[in-house]
C-alpha atoms as a PDB file:
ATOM      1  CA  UNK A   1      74.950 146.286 103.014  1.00  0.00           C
ATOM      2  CA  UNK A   2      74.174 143.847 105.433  1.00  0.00           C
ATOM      3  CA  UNK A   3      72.501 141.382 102.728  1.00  0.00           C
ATOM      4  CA  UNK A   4      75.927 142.238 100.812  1.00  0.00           C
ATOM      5  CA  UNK A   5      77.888 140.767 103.233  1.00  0.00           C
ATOM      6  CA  UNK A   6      76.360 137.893 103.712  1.00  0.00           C
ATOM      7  CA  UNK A   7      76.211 137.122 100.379  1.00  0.00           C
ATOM      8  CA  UNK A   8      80.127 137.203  99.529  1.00  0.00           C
ATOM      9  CA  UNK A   9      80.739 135.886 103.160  1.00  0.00           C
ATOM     10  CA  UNK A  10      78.449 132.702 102.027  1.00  0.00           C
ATOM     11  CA  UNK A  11      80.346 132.371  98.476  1.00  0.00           C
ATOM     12  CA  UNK A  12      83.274 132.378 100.144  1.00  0.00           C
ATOM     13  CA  UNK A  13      82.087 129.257 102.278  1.00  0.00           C
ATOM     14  CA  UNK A  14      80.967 127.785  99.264  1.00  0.00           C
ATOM     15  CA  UNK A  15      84.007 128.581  96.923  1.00  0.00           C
ATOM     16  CA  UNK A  16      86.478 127.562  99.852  1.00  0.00           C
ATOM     17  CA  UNK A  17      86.809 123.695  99.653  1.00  0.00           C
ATOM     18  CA  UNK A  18      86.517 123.579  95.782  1.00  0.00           C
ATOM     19  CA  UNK A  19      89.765 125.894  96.364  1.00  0.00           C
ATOM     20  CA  UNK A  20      91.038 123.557  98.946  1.00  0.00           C
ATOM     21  CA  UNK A  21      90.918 120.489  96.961  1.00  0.00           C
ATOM     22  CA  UNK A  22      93.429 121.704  94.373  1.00  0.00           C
ATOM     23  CA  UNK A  23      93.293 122.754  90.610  1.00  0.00           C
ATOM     24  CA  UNK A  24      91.284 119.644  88.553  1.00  0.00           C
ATOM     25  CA  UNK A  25      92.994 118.340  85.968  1.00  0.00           C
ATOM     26  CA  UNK A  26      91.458 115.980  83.024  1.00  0.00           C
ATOM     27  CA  UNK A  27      93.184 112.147  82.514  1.00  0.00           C
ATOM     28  CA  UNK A  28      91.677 110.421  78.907  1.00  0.00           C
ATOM     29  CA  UNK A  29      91.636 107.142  79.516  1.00  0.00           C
ATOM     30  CA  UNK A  30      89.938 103.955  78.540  1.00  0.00           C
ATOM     31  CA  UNK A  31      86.553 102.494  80.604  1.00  0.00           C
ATOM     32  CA  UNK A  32      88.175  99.154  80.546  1.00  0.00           C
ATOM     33  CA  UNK A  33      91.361  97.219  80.866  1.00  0.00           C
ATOM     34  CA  UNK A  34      94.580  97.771  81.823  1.00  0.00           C
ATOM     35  CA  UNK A  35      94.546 101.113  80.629  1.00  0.00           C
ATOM     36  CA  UNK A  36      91.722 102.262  82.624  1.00  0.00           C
ATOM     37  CA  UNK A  37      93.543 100.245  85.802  1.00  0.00           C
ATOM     38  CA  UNK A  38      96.796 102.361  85.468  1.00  0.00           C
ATOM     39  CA  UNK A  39      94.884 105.343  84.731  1.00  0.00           C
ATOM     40  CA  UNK A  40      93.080 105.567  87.613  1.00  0.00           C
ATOM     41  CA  UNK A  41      95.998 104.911  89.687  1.00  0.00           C
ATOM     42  CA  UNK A  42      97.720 107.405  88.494  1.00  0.00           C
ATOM     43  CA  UNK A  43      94.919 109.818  88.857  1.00  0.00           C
ATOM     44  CA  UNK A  44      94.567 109.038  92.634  1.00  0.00           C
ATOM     45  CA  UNK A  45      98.586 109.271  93.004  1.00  0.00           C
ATOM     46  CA  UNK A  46      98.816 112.909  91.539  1.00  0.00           C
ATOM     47  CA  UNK A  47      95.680 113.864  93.524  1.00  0.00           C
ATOM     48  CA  UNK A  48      97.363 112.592  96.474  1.00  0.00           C
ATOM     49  CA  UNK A  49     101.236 113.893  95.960  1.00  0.00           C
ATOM     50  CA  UNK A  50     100.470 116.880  93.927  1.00  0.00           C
ATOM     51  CA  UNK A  51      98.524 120.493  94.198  1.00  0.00           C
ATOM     52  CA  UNK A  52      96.226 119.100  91.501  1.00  0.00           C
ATOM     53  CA  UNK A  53      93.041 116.847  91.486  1.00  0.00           C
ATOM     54  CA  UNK A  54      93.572 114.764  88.320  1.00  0.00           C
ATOM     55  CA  UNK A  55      89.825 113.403  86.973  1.00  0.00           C
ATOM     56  CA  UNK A  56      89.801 110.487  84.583  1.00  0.00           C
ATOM     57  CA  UNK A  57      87.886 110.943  81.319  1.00  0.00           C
ATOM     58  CA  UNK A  58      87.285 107.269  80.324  1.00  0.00           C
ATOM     59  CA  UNK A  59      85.945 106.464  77.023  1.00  0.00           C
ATOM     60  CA  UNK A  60      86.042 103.382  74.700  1.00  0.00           C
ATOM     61  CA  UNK A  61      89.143 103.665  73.302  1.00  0.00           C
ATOM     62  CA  UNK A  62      92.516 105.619  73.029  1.00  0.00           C
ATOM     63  CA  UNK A  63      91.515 106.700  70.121  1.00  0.00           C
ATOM     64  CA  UNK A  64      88.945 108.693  71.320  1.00  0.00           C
ATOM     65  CA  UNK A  65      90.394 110.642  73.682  1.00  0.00           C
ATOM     66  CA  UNK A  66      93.672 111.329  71.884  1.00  0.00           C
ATOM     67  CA  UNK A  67      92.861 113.803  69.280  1.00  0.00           C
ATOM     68  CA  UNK A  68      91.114 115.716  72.588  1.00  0.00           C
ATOM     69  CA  UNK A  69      94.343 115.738  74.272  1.00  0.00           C
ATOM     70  CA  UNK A  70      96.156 117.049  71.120  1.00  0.00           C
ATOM     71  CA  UNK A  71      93.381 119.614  70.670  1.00  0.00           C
ATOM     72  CA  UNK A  72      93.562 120.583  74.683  1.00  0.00           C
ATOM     73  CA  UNK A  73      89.902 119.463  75.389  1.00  0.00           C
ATOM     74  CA  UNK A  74      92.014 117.075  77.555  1.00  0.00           C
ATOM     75  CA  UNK A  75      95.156 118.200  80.171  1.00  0.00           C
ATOM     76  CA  UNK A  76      96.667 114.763  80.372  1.00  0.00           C
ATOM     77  CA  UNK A  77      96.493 111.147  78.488  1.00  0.00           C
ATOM     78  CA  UNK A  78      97.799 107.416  78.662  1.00  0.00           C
ATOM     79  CA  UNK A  79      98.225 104.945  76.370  1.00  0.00           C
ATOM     80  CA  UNK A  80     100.409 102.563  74.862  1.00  0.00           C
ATOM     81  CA  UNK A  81     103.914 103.858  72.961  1.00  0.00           C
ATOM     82  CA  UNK A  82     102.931 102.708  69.681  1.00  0.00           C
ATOM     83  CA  UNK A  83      99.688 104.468  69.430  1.00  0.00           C
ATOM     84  CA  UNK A  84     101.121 107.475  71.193  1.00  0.00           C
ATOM     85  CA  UNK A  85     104.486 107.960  68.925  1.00  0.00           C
ATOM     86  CA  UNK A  86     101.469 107.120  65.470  1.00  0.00           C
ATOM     87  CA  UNK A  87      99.111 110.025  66.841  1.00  0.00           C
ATOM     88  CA  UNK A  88     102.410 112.354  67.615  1.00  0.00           C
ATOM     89  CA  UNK A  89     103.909 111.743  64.054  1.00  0.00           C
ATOM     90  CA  UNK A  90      99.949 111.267  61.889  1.00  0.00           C
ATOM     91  CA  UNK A  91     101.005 107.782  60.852  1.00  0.00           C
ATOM     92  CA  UNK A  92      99.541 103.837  61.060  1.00  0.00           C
ATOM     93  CA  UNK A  93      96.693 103.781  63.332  1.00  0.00           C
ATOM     94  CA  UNK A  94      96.207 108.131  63.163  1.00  0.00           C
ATOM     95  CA  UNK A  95      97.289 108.048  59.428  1.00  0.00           C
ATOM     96  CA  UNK A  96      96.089 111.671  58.418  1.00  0.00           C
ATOM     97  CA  UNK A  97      95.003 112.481  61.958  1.00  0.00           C
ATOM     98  CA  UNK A  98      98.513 114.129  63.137  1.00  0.00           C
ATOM     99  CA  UNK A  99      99.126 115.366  66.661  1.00  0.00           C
ATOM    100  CA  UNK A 100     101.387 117.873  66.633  1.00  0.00           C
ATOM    101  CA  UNK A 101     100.650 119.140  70.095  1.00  0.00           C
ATOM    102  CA  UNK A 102     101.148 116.052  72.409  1.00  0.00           C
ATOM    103  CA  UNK A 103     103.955 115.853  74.696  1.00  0.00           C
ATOM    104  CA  UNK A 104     105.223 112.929  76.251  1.00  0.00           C
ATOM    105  CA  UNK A 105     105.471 113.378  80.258  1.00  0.00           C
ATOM    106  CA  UNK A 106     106.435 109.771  81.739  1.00  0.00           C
ATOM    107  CA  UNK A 107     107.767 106.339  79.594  1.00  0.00           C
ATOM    108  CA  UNK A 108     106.613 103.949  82.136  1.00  0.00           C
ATOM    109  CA  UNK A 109     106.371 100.105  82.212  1.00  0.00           C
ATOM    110  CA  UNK A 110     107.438  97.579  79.115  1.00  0.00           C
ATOM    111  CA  UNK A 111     103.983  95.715  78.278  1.00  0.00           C
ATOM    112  CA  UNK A 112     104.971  92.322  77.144  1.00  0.00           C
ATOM    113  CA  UNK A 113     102.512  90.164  74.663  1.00  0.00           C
ATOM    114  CA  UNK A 114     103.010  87.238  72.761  1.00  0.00           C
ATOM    115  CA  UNK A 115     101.847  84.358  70.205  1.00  0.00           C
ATOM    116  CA  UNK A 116     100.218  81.952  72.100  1.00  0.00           C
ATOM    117  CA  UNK A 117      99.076  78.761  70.767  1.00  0.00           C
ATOM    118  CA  UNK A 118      97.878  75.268  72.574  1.00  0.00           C
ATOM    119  CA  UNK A 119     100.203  73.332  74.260  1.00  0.00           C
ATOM    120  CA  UNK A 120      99.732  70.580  71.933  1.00  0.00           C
ATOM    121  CA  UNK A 121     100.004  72.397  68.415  1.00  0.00           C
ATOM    122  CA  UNK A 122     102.842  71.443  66.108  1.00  0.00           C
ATOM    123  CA  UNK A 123     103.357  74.930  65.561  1.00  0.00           C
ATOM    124  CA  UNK A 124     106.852  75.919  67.063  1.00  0.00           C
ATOM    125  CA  UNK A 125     107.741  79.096  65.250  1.00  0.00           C
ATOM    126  CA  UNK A 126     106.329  81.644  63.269  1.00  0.00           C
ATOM    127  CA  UNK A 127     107.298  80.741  60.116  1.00  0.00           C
ATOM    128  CA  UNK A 128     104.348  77.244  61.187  1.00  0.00           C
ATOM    129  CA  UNK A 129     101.607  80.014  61.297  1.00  0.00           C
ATOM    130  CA  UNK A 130     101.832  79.555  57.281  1.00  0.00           C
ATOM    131  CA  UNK A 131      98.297  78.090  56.172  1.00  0.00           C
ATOM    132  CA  UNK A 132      96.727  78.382  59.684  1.00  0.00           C
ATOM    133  CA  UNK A 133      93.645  80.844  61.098  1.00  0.00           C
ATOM    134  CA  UNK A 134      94.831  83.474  62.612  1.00  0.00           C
ATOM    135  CA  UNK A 135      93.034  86.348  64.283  1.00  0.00           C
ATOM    136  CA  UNK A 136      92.216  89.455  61.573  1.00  0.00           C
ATOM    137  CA  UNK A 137      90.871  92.775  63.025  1.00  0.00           C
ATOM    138  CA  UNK A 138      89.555  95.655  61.518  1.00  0.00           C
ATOM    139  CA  UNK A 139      92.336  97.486  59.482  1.00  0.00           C
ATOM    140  CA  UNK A 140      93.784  99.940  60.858  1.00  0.00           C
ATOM    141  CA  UNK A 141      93.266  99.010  64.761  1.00  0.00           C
ATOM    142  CA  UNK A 142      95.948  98.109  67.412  1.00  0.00           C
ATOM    143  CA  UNK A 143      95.176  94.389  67.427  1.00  0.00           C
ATOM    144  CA  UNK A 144      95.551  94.275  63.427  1.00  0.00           C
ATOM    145  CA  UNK A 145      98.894  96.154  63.464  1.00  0.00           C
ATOM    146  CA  UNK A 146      99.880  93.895  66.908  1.00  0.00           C
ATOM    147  CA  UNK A 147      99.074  90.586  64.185  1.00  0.00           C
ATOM    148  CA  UNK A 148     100.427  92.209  61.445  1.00  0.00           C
ATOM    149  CA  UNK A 149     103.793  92.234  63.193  1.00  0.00           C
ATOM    150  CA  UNK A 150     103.642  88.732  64.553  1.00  0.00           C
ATOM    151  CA  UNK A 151     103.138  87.869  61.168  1.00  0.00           C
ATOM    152  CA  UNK A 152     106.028  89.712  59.520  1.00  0.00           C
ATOM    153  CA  UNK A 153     108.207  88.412  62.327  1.00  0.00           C
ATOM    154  CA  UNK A 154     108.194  85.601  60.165  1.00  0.00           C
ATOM    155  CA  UNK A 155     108.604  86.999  56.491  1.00  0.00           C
ATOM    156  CA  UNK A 156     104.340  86.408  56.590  1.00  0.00           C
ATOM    157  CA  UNK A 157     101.959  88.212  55.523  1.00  0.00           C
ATOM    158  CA  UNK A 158      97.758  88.054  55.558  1.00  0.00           C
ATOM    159  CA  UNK A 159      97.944  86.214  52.626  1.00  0.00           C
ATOM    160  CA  UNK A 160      99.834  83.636  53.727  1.00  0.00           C
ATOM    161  CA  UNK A 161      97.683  82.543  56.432  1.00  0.00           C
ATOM    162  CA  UNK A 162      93.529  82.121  56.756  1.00  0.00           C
ATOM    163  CA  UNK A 163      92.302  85.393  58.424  1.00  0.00           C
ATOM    164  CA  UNK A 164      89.610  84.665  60.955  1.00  0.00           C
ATOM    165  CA  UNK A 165      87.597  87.898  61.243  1.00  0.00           C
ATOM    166  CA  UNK A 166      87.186  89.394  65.116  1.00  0.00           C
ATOM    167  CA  UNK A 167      86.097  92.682  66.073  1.00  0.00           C
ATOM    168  CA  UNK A 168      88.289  92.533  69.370  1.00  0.00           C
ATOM    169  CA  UNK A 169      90.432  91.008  71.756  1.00  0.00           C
ATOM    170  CA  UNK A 170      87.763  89.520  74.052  1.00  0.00           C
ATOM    171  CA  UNK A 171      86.114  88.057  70.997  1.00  0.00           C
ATOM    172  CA  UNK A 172      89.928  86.945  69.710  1.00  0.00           C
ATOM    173  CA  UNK A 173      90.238  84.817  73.055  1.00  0.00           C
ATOM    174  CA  UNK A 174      86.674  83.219  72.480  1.00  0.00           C
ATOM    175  CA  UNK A 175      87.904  82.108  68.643  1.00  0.00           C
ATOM    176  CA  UNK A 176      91.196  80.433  70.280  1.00  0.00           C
ATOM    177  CA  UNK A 177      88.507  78.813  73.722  1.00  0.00           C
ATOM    178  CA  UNK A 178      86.624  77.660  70.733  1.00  0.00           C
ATOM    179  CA  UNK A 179      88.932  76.355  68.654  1.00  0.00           C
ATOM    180  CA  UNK A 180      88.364  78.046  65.208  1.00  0.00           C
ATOM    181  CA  UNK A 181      91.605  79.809  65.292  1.00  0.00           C
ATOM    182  CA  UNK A 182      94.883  78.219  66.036  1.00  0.00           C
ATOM    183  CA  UNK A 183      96.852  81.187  67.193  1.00  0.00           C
ATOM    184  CA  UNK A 184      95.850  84.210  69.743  1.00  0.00           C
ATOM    185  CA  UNK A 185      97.616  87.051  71.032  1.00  0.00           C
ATOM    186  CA  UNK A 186      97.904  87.205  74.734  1.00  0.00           C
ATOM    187  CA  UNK A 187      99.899  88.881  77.606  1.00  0.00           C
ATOM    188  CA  UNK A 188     101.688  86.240  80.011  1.00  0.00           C
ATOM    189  CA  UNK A 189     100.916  85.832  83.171  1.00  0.00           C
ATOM    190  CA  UNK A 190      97.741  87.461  83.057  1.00  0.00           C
ATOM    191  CA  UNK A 191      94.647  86.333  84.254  1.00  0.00           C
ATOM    192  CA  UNK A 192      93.014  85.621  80.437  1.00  0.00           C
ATOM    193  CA  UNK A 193      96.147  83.443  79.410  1.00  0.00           C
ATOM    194  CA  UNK A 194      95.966  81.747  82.481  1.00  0.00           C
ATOM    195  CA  UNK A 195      92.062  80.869  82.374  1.00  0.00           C
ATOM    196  CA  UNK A 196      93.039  80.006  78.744  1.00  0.00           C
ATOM    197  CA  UNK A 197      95.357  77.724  79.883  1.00  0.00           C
ATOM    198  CA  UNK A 198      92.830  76.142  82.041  1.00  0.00           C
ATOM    199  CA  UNK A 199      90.484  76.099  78.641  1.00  0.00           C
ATOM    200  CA  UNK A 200      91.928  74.657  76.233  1.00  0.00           C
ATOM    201  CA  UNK A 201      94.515  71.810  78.392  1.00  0.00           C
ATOM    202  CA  UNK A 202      97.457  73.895  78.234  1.00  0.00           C
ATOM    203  CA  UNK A 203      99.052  76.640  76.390  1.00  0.00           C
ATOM    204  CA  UNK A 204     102.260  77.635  75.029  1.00  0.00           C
ATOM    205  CA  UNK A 205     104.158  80.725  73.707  1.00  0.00           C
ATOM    206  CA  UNK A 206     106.089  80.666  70.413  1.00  0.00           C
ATOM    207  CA  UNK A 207     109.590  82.545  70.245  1.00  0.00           C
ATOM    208  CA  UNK A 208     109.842  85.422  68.084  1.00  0.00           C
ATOM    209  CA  UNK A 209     113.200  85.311  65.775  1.00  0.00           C
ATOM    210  CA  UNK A 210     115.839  88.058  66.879  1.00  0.00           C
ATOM    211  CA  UNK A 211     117.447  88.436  63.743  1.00  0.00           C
ATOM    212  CA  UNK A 212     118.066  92.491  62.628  1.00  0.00           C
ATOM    213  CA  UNK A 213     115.473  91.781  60.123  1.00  0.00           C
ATOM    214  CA  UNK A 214     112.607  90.357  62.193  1.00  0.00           C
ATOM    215  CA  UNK A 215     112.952  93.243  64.522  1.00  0.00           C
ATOM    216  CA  UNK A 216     112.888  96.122  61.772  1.00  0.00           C
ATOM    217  CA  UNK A 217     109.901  94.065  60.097  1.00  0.00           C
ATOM    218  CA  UNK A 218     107.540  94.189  63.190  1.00  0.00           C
ATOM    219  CA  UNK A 219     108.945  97.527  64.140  1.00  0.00           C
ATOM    220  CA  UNK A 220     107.342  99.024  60.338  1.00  0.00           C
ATOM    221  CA  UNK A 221     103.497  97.749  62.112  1.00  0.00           C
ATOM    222  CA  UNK A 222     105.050  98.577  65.656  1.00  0.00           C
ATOM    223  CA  UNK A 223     107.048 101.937  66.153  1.00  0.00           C
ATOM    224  CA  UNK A 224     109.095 101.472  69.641  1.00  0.00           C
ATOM    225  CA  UNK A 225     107.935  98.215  70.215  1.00  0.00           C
ATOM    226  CA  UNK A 226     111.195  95.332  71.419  1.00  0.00           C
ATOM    227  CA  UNK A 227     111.415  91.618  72.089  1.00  0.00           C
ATOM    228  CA  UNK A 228     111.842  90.881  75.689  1.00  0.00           C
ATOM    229  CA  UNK A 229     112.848  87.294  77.016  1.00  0.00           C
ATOM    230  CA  UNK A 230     110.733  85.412  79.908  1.00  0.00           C
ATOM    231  CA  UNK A 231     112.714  81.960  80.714  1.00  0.00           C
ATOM    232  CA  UNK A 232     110.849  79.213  81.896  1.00  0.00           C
ATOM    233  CA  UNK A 233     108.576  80.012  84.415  1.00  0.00           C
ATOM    234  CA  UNK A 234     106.242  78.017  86.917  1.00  0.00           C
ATOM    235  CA  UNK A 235     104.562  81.028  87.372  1.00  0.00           C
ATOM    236  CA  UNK A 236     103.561  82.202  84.084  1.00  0.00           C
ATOM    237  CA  UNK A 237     101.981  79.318  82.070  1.00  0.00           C
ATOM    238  CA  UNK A 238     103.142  78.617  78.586  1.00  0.00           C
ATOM    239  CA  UNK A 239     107.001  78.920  79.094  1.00  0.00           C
ATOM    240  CA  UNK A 240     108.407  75.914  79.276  1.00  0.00           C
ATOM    241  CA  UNK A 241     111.695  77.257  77.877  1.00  0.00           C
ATOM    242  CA  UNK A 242     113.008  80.851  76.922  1.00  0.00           C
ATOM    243  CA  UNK A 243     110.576  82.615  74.843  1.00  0.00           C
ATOM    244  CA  UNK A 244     110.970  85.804  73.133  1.00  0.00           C
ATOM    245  CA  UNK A 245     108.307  88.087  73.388  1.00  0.00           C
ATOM    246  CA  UNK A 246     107.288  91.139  72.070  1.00  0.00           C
ATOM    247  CA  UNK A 247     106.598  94.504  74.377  1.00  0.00           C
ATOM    248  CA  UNK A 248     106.047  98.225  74.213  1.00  0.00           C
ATOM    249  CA  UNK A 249     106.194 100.674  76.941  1.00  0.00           C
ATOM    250  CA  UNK A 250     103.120 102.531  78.700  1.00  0.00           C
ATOM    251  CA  UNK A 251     103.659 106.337  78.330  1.00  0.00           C
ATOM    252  CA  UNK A 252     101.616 109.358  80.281  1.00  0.00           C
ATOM    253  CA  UNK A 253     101.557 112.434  77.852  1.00  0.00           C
ATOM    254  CA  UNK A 254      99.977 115.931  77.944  1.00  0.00           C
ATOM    255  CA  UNK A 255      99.055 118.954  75.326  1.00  0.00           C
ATOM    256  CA  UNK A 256     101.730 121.209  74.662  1.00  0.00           C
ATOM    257  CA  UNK A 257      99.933 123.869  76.588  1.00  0.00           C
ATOM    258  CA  UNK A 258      99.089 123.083  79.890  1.00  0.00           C
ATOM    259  CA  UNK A 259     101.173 125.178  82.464  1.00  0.00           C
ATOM    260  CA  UNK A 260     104.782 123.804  82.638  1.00  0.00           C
ATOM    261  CA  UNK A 261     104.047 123.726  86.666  1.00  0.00           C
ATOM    262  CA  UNK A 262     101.501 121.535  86.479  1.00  0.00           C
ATOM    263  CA  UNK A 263     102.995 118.796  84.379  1.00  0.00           C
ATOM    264  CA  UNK A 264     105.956 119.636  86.764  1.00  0.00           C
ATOM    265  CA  UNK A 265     103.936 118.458  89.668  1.00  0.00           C
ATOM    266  CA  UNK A 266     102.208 115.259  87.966  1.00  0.00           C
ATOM    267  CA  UNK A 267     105.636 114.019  86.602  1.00  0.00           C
ATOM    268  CA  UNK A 268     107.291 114.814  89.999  1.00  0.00           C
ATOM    269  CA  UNK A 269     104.010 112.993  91.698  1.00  0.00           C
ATOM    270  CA  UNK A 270     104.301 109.509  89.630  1.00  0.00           C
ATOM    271  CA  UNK A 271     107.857 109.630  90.467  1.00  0.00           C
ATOM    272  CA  UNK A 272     107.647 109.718  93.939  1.00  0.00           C
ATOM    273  CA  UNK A 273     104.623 107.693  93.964  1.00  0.00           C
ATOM    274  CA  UNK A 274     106.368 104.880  91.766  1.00  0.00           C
ATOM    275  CA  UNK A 275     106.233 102.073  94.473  1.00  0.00           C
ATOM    276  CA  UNK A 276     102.656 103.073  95.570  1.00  0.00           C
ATOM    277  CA  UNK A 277     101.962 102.132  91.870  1.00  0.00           C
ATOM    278  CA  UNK A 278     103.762  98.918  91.922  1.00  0.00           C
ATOM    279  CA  UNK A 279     101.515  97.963  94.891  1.00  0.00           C
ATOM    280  CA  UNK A 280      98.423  98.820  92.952  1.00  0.00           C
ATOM    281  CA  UNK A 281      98.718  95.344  90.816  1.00  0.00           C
ATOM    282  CA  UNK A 282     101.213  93.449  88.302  1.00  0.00           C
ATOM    283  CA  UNK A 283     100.023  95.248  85.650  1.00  0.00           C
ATOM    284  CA  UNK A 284     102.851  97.778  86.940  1.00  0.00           C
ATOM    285  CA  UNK A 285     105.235  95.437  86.473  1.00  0.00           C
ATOM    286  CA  UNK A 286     109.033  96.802  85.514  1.00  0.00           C
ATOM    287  CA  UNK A 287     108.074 100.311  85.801  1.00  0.00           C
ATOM    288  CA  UNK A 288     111.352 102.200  86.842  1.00  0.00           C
ATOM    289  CA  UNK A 289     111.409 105.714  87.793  1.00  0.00           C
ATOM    290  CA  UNK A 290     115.534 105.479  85.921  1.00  0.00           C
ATOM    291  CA  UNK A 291     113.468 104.936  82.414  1.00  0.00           C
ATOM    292  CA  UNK A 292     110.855 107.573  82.840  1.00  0.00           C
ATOM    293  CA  UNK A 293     112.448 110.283  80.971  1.00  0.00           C
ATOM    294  CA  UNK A 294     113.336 107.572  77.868  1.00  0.00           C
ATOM    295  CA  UNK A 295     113.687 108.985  73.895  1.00  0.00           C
ATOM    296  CA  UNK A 296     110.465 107.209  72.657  1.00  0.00           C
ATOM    297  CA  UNK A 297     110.708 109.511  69.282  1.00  0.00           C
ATOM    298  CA  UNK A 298     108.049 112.067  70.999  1.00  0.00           C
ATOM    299  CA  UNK A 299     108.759 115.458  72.277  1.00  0.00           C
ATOM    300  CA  UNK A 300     108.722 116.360  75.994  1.00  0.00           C
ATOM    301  CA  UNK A 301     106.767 118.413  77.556  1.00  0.00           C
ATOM    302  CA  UNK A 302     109.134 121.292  79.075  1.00  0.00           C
ATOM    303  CA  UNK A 303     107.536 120.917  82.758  1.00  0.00           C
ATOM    304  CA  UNK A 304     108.431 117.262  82.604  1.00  0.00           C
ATOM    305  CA  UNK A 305     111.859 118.147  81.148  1.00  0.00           C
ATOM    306  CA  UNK A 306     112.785 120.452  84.081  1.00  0.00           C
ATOM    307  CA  UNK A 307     111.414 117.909  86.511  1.00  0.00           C
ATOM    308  CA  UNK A 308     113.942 115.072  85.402  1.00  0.00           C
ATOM    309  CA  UNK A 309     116.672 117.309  85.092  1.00  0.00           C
ATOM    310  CA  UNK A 310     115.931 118.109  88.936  1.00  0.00           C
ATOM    311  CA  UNK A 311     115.664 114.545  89.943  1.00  0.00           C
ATOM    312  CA  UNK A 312     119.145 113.729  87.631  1.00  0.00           C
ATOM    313  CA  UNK A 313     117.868 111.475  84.791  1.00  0.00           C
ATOM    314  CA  UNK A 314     117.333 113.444  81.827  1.00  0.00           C
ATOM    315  CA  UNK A 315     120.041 113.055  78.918  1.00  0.00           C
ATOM    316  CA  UNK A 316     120.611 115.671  76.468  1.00  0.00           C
END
């Protein structure tokens, strides 16, 4: 009896601050970038304004750790909109890979990218990428839809420019440092475009057209993705006058099935813990708790729906 006691008395002890510390909860993310940056925030921002201990997953890319979030392997995810609203609806980059079971939780802040090209190139507008290298990814990945887009911005296509193969965007910057492509995609204000800038003597964006047309071309490579203007800038190099650019919002989703409290609590936590995010880096730039609950073409997740309703920004 005695032995007994002690036993469950020293489970207890042991059992006690795994209890204290909250349910854990699983976050796919990425083990690099900006992804894995906001991921981790977040993940430290539930864990501190929540019940729950959210645990980041990281792997190489989003799209390894989606299908595990749509099969429940995974509680929570984060990724762009574009690759989110393609897994949701088993199109583009998840062609034949559906996810019927992912739920969006938060829409959080636009991320802005653009055509960037030196300073000195004679190319002023999309329609000049005609007969110039270009980066060309792998089919089927985000950078070859994000090109693909640029490209039909400007009535192009791949076969109107030269296609300069690159596995991915790090390798895409070294092409445009090196000179054997004469376009690059790049995020402004960031620190790439500005060492870049430093690289190669200056660089400059190139305006996206705004016609209905442009927009519904890059939209067919780019679900939910929307041109954005940044005016000229000392801050940001490579605007020397207004520039459309293009952008796509971050989004925080979940499986269909985890408890409706839960995602509750997490959307409730990176609502109140907005401004702590903002002070976390620019990367957060424009995120707005008044956008969170935003139609991005992807179900909600019920806990999530209840929450916004509560705090008075969810519309029917």
């Amino acid at each position: 009896m005695i032995r007994t006691t002690f036993s469950l008395a020293l489970a207890a002890l042991v059992l006690t601050p795994a209890m204290a510390a909250g349910q854990v909860v699983t976050l796919g993310s990425t083990t690099g970038g900006a992804t894995s940056q906001m991921g981790r925030a977040i993940a430290a921002t539930v864990s501190d304004l929540s019940p729950l201990q959210m645990r980041p997953q990281e792997m190489a890319n989003t799209a390894d750790y989606m299908p595990l979030v749509n099969a429940g392997e995974i509680d929570f995810g984060i990724s762009n909109v574009v690759q989110l609203w393609f897994a949701h609806h088993g199109q583009g980059m998840s062609e034949g890979q559906p996810g019927p079971d992912l739920r969006a939780v938060s829409i959080l802040q636009p991320f802005r990218n653009g055509l960037q090209v030196r300073d000195d190139s004679d190319i002023r507008s999309v329609e000049d990428l005609r007969g110039r290298r270009v980066p060309a990814f792998p089919d089927g990945s985000l950078g070859d839809h994000v090109m693909r887009a640029y490209l039909a911005n400007g009535g192009l296509t791949y076969d109107d420019v030269i296609g300069v193969p690159v596995p991915n965007f790090p390798r895409m910057w070294d092409s445009f440092r090196e000179g054997t492509t004469d376009a690059t995609i790049d995020v402004p204000g960031s620190a790439n475009s500005r060492e870049l800038d430093a690289a190669v003597g200056g660089i400059r964006y190139v305006s996206f057209n705004d016609s209905e047309e442009a927009r519904a071309a890059m939209q067919e490579w780019l679900p939910q993705a929307f041109l954005t203007e940044i005016g000229p800038d000392s801050s940001l190099p490579g605007f020397p006058e207004p520039i459309l650019v293009n952008a796509f919002t971050y989004t925080f989703f979940a499986h269909a099935a985890v408890p409706d409290d839960q995602v509750h609590s997490v959307a409730q936590a990176i609502y109140e813990g907005a401004d702590a995010l903002l002070a976390t880096g620019p990367v957060w730039g424009g995120l707005n708790r008044e956008t969170f609950a935003a139609d991005v073409d992807v179900p909600f997740h019920p806990g999530a729906i209840r929450f916004y309703q509560e705090a008075g920004i969810w519309q029917e």
